[in-house]
N, C-alpha and C. Protein backbone atom coordinates (compact mmCIF):
# COMPACT_ATOMS: atom_id res chain seq x y z
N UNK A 1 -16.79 -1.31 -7.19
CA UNK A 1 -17.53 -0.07 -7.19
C UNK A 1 -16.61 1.02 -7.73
N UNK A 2 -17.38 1.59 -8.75
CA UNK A 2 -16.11 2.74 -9.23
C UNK A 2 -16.73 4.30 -8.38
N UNK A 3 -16.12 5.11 -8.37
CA UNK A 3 -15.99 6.37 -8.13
C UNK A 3 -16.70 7.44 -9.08
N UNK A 4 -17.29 8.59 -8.74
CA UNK A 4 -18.12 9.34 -9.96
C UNK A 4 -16.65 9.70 -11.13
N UNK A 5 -14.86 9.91 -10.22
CA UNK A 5 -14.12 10.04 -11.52
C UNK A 5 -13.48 8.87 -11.18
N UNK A 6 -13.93 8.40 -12.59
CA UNK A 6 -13.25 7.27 -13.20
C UNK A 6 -11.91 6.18 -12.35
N UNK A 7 -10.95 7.11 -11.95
CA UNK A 7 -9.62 6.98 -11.56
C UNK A 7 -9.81 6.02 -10.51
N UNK A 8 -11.09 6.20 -9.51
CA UNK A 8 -10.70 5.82 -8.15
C UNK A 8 -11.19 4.67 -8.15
N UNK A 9 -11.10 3.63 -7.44
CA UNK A 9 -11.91 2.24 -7.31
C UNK A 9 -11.84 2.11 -5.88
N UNK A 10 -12.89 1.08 -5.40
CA UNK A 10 -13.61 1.01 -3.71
C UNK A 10 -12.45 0.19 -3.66
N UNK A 11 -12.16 -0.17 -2.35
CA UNK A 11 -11.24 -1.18 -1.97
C UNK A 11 -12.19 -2.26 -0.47
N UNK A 12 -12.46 -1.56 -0.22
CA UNK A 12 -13.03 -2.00 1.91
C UNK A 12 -13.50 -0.99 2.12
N UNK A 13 -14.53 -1.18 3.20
CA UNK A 13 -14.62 -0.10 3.75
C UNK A 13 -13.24 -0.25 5.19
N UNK A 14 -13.31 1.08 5.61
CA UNK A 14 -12.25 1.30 6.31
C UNK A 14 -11.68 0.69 7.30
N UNK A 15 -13.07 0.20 8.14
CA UNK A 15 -12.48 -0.51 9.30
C UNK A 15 -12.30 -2.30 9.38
N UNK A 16 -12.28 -2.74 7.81
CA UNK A 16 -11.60 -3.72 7.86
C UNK A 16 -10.52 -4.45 7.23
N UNK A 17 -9.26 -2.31 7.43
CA UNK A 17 -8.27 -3.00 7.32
C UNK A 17 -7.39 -2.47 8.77
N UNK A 18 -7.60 -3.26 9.87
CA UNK A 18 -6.90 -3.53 11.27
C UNK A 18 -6.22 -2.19 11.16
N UNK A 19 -5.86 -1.99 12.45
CA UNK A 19 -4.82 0.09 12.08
C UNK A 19 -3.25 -1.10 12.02
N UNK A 20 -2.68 -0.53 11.57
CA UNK A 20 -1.03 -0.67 11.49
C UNK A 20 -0.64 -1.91 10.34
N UNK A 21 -1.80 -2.34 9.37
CA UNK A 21 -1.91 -3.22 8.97
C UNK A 21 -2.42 -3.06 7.30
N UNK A 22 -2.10 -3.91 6.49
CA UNK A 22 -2.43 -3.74 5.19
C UNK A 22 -3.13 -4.84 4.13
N UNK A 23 -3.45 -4.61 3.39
CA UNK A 23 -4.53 -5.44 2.62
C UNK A 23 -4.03 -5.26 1.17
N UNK A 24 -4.36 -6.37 0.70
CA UNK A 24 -4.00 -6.50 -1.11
C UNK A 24 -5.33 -6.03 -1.91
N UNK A 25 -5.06 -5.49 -2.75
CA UNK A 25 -6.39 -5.45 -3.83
C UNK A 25 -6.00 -5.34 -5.58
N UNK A 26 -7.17 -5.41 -6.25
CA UNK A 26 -6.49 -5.42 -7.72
C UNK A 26 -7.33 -3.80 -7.71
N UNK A 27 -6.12 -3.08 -8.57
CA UNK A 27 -7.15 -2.19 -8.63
C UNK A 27 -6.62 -1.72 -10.17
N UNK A 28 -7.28 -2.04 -11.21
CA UNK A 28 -6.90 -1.14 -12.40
C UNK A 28 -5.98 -1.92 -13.16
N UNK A 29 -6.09 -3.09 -12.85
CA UNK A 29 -5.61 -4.60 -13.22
C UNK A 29 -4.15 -4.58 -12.04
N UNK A 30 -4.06 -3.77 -11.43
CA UNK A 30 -2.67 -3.90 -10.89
C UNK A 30 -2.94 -4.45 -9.10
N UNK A 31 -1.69 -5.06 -8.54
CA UNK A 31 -1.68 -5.54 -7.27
C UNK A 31 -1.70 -4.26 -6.76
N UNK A 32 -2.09 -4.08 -5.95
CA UNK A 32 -1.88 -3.06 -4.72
C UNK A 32 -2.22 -3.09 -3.59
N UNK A 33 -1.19 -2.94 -2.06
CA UNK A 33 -1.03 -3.32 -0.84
C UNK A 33 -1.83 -1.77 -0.48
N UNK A 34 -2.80 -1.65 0.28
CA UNK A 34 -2.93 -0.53 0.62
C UNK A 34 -2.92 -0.63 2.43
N UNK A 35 -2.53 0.15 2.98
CA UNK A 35 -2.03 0.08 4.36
C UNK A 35 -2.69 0.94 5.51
N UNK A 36 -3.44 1.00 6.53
CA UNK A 36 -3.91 2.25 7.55
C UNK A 36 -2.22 1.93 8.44
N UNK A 37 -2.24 3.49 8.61
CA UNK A 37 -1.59 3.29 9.79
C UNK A 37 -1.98 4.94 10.54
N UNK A 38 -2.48 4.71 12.12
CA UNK A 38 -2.97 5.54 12.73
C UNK A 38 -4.63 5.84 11.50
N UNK A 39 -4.17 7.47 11.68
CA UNK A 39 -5.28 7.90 10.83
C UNK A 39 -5.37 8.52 9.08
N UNK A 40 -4.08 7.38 8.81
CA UNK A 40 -3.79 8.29 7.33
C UNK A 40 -3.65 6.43 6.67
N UNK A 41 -4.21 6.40 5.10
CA UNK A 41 -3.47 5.65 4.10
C UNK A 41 -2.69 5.47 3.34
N UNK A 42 -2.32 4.43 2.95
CA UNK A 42 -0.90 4.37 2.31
C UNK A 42 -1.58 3.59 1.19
N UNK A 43 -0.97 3.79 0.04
CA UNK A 43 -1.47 2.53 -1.28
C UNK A 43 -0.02 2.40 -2.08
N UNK A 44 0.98 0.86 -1.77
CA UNK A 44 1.86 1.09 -3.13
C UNK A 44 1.78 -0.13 -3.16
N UNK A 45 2.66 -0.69 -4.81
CA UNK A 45 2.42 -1.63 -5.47
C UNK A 45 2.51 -2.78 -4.37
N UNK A 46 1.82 -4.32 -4.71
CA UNK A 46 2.09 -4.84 -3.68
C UNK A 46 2.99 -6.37 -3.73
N UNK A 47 3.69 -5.87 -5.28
CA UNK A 47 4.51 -7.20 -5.93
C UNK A 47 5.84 -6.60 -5.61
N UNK A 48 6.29 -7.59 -4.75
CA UNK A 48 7.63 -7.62 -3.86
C UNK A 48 9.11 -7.24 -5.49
N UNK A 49 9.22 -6.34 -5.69
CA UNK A 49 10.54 -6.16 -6.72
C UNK A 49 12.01 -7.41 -7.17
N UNK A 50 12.15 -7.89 -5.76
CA UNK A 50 13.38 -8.87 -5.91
C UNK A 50 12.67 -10.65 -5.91
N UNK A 51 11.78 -10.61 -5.61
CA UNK A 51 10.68 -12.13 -5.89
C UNK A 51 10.06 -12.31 -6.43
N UNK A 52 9.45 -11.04 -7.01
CA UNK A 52 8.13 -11.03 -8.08
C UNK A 52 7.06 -11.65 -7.68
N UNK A 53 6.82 -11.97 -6.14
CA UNK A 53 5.57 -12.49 -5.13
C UNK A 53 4.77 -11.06 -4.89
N UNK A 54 3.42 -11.06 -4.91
CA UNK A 54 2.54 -10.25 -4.67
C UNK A 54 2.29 -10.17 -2.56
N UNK A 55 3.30 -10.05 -2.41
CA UNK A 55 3.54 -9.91 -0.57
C UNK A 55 3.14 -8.96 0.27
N UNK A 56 3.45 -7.75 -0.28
CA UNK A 56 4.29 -6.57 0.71
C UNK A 56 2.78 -6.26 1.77
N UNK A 57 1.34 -6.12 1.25
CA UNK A 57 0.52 -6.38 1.88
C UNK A 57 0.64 -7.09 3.53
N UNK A 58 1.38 -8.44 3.34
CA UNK A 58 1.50 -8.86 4.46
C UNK A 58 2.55 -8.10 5.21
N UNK A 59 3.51 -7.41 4.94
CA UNK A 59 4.87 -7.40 6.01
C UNK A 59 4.59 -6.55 6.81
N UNK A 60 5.47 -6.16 7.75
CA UNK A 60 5.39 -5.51 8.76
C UNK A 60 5.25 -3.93 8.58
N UNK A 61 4.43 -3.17 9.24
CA UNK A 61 4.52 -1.95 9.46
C UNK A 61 5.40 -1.04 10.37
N UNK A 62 5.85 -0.18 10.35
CA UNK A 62 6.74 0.71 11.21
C UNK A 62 7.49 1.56 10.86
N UNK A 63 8.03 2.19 11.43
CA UNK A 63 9.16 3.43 11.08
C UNK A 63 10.50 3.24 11.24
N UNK A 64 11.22 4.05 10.56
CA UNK A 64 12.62 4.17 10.20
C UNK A 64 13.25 5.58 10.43
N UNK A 65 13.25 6.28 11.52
CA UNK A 65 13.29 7.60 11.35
C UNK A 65 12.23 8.52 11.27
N UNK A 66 11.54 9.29 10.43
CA UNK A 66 10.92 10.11 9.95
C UNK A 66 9.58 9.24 8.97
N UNK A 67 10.17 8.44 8.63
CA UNK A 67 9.76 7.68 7.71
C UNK A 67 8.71 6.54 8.22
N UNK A 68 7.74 6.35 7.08
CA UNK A 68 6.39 4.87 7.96
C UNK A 68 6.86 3.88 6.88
N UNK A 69 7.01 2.50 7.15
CA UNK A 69 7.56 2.14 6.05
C UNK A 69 6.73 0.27 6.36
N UNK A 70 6.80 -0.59 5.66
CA UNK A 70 6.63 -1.61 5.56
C UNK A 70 8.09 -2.82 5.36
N UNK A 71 8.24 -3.38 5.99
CA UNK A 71 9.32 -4.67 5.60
C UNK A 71 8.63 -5.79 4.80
N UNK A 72 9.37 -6.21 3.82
CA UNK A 72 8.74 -7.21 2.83
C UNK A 72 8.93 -8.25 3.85
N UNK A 73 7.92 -9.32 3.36
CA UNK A 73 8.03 -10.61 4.31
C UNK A 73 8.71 -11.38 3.39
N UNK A 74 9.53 -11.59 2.66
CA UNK A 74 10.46 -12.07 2.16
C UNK A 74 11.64 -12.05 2.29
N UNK A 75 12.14 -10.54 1.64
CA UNK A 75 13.84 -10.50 1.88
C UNK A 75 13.69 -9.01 2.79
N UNK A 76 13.14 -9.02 4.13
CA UNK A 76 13.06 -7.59 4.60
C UNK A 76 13.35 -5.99 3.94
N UNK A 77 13.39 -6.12 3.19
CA UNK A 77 13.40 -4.46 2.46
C UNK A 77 12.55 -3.77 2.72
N UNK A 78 13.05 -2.08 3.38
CA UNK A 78 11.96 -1.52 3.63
C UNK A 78 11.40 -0.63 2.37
N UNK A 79 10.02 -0.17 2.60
CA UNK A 79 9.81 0.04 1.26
C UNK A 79 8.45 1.39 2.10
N UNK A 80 9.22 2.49 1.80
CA UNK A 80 8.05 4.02 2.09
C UNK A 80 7.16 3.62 1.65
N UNK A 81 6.26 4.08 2.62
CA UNK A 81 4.77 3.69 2.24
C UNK A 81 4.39 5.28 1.55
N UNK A 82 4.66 6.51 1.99
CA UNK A 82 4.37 7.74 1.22
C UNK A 82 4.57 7.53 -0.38
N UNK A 83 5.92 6.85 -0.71
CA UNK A 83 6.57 7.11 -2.08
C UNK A 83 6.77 6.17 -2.53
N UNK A 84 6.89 4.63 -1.81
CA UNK A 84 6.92 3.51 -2.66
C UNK A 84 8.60 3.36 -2.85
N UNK A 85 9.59 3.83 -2.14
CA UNK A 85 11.04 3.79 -2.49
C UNK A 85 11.46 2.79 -1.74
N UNK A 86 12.21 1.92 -1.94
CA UNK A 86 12.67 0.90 -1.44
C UNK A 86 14.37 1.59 -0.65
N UNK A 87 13.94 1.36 0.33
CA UNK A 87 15.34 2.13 1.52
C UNK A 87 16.43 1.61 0.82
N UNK A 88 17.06 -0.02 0.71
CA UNK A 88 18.33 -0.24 0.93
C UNK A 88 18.63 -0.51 -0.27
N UNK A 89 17.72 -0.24 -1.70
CA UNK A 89 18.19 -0.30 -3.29
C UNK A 89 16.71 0.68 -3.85
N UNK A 90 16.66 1.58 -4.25
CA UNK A 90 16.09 2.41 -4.48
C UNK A 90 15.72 1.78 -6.06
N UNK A 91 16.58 1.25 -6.60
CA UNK A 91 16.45 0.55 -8.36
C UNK A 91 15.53 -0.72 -7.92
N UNK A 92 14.84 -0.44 -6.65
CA UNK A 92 14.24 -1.96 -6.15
C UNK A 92 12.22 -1.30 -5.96
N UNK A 93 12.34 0.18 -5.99
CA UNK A 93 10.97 0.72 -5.57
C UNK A 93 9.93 0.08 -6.35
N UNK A 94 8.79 0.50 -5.07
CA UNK A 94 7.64 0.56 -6.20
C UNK A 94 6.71 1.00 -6.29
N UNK A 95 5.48 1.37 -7.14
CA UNK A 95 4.47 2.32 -7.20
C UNK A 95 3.93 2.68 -6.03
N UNK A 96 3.62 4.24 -6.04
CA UNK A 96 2.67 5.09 -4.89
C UNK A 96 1.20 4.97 -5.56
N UNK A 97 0.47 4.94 -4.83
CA UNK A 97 -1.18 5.49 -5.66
C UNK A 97 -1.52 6.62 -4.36
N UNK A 98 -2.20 7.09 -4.96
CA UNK A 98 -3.46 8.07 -4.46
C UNK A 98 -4.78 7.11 -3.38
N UNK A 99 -4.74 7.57 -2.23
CA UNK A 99 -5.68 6.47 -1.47
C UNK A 99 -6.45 7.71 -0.01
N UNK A 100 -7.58 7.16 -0.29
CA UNK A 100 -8.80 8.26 0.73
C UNK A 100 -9.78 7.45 0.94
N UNK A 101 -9.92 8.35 2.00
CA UNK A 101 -11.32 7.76 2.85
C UNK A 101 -12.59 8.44 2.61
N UNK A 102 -13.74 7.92 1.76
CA UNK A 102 -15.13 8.55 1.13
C UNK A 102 -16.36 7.50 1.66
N UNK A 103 -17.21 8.13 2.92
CA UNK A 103 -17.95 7.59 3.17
C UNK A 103 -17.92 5.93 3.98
N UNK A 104 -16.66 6.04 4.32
CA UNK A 104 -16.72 4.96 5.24
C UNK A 104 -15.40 4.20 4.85
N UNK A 105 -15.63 4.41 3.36
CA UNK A 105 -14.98 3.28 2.32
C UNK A 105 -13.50 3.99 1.92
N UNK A 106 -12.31 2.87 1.56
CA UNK A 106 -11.47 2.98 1.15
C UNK A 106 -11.17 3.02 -0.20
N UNK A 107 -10.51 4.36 -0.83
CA UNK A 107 -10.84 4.28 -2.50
C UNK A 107 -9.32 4.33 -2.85
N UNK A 108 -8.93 4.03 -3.57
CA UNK A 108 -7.74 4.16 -4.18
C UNK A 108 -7.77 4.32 -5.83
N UNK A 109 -6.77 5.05 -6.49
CA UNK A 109 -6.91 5.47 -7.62
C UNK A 109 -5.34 5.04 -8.71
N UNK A 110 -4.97 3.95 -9.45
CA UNK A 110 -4.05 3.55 -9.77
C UNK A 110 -4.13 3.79 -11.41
């Protein structure tokens, strides 16, 4: 389902992605992990940088400080869910998107 602008594409509707938890989607030919945690979304790329496995979807959610972040289920790297920066090699990040809640549904825009 696309969006009236162009950019955004449906993903789920909202409540079936679990709170603290994240989901894969293609959106715009690209992987993307998009994540609830509490009452805000997260959308970044969801192909793990050092494996080139489409993962990060699965890993763990939580914080680091200040920070909400995800651990790859591979080689644990945390990776900001705001900015997509990979904590412990930054030359390791990966894409942020734009991600909202319209009518129930989860849209993201890549």
């Amino acid at each position: 389902m696309t969006h009236p602008d162009a950019s955004w594409t449906a993903v789920c509707a909202v409540q079936e992605i679990a709170p603290d938890t994240g989901v894969c989607a293609l959106v715009g030919g690209q992987h993307v992990a998009v994540f609830r945690v509490q009452d805000r979304l997260f959308a970044i790329g969801n192909v793990d940088p050092k494996s080139g496995a489409s993962v990060l979807a699965r890993g763990l959610v939580g914080s680091l400080g200040e920070r909400i972040v995800v651990a790859s289920p591979l080689y644990k790297q945390h990776f900001d869910l705001a900015t997509g920066e990979c904590l412990e090699d930054p030359g390791h990040s990966v894409p942020a998107y734009a991600a909202k809640i319209e009518d129930g549904r989860v849209w993201v825009a890549a």
